[in-house]
Structure formats: structure tokens, C-alpha cells
C-alpha atoms as a PDB file:
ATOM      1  CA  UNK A   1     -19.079  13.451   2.340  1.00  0.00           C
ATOM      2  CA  UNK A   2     -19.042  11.774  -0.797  1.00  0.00           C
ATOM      3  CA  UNK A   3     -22.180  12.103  -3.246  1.00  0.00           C
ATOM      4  CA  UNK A   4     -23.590   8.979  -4.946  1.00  0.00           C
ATOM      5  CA  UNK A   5     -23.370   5.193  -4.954  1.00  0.00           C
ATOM      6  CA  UNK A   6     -20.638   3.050  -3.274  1.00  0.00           C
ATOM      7  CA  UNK A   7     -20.033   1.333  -6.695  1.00  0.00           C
ATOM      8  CA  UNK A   8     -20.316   4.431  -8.918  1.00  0.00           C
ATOM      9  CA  UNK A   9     -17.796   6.245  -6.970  1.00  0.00           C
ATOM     10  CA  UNK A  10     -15.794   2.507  -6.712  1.00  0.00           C
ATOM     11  CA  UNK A  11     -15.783   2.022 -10.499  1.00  0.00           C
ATOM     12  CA  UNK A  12     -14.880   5.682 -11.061  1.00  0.00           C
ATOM     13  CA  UNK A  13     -11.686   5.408  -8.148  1.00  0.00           C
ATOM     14  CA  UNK A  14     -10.493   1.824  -9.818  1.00  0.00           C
ATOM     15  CA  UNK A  15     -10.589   3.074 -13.405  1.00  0.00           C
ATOM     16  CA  UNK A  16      -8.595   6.177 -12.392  1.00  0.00           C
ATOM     17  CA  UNK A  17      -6.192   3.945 -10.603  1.00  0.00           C
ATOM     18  CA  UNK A  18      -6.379   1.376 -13.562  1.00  0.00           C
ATOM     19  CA  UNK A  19      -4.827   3.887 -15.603  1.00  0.00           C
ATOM     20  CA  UNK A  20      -2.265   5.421 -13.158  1.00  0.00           C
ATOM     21  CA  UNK A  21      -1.315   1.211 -12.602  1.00  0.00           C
ATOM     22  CA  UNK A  22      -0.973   0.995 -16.447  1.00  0.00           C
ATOM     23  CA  UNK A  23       1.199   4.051 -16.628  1.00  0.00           C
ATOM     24  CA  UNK A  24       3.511   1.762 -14.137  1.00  0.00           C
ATOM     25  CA  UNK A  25       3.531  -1.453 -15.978  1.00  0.00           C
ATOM     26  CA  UNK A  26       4.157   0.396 -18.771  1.00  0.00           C
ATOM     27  CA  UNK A  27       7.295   1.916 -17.180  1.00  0.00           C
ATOM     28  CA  UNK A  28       8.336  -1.276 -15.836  1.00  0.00           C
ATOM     29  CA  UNK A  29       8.073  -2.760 -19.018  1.00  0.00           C
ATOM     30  CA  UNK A  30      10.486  -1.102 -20.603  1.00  0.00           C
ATOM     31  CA  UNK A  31      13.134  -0.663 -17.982  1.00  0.00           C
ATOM     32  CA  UNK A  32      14.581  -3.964 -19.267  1.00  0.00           C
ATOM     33  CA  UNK A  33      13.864  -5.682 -15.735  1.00  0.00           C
ATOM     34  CA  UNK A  34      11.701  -8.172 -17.446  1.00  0.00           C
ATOM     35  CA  UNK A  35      14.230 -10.006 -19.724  1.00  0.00           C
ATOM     36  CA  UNK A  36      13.184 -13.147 -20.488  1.00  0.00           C
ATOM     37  CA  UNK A  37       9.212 -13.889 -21.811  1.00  0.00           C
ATOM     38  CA  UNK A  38       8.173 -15.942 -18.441  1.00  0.00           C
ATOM     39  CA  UNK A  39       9.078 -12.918 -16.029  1.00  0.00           C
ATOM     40  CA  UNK A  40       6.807 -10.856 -18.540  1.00  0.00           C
ATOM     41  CA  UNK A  41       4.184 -13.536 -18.237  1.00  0.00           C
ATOM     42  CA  UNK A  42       4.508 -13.641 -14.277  1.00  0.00           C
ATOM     43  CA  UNK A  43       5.262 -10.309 -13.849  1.00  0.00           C
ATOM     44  CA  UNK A  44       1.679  -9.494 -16.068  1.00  0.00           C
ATOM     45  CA  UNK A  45      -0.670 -12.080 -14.007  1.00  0.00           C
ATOM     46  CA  UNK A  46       0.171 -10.637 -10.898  1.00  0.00           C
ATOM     47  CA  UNK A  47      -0.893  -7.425 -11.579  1.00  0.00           C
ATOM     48  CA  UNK A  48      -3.745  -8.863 -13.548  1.00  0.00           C
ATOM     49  CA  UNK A  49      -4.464 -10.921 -10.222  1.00  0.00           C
ATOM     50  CA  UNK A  50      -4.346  -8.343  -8.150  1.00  0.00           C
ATOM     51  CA  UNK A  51      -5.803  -5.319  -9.940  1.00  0.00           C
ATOM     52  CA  UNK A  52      -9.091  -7.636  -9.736  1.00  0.00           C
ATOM     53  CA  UNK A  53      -8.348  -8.311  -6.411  1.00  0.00           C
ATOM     54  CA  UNK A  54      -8.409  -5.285  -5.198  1.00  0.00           C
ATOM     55  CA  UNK A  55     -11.277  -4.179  -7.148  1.00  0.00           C
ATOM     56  CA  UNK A  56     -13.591  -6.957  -5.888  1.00  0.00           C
ATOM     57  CA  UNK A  57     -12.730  -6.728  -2.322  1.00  0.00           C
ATOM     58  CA  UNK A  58     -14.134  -3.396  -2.632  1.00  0.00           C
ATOM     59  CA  UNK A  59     -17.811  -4.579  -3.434  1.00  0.00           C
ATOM     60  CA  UNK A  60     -16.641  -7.308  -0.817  1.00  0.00           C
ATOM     61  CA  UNK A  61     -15.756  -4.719   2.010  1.00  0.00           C
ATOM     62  CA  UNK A  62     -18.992  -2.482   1.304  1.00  0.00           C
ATOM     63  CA  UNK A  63     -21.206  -5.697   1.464  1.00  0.00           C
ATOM     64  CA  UNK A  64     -19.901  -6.487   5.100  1.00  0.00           C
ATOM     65  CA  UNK A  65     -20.379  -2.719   6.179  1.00  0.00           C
ATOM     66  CA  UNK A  66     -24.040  -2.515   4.591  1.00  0.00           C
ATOM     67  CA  UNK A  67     -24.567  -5.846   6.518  1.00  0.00           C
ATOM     68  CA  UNK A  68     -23.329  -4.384   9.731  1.00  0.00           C
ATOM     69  CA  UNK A  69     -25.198  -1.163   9.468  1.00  0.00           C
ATOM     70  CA  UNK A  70     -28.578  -3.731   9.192  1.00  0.00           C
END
């Protein structure tokens, strides 16, 4: 099993991933599929969106199985 805290581990995973989803942006970026400023600005808030998405159902997903457990 894992050693430590739900959200220790959590943040450690999701800034490890943050980085590996930057790499991809980054790459998408400049493939040239994003031509025009509004499918940068789209394409950006959606991954904004659901990077913190993600990360919060986390804290969201442990509450419920704490909750169960009690």
C-alpha cells in the first residue's frame, strides 16, 4: 500500500500529471491546430476547466469513501 495522506499523495500525483498535461498543451500549441486566437482561448479553458476538475473530484471522491468507511 501506499504510505501517507490521501491529499499528500493527491497533490504529489496531480502536480506530476500537471506537468506531463503541460508538456501536451505545449505540443499542441505549436502544431498549428490552433489557428485563430478564439480556438487558443477555448482550446486553453478547457483544459484549465478540467485540470481543476479532475483535481477536485479527487478530494470529492475520497470524502464519499471516508464517509462510507464511517
Amino acid at each position: 500500500m501506499l504510505n501517507g495522506s490521501f491529499k499528500g499523495l493527491w497533490n504529489k500525483a496531480m502536480f506530476l500529471m500537471g506537468g506531463l498535461w503541460a508538456v501536451l498543451v505545449f505540443l499542441i500549441w505549436n502544431s498549428n491546430q490552433l489557428p485563430t486566437t478564439i480556438d487558443r482561448q477555448i482550446f486553453l479553458v478547457v483544459i484549465v476547466c478540467g485540470y481543476f476538475l479532475v483535481y477536485f473530484s479527487g478530494f470529492f471522491i475520497e470524502a464519499r469513501h471516508r464517509k462510507k468507511l464511517s
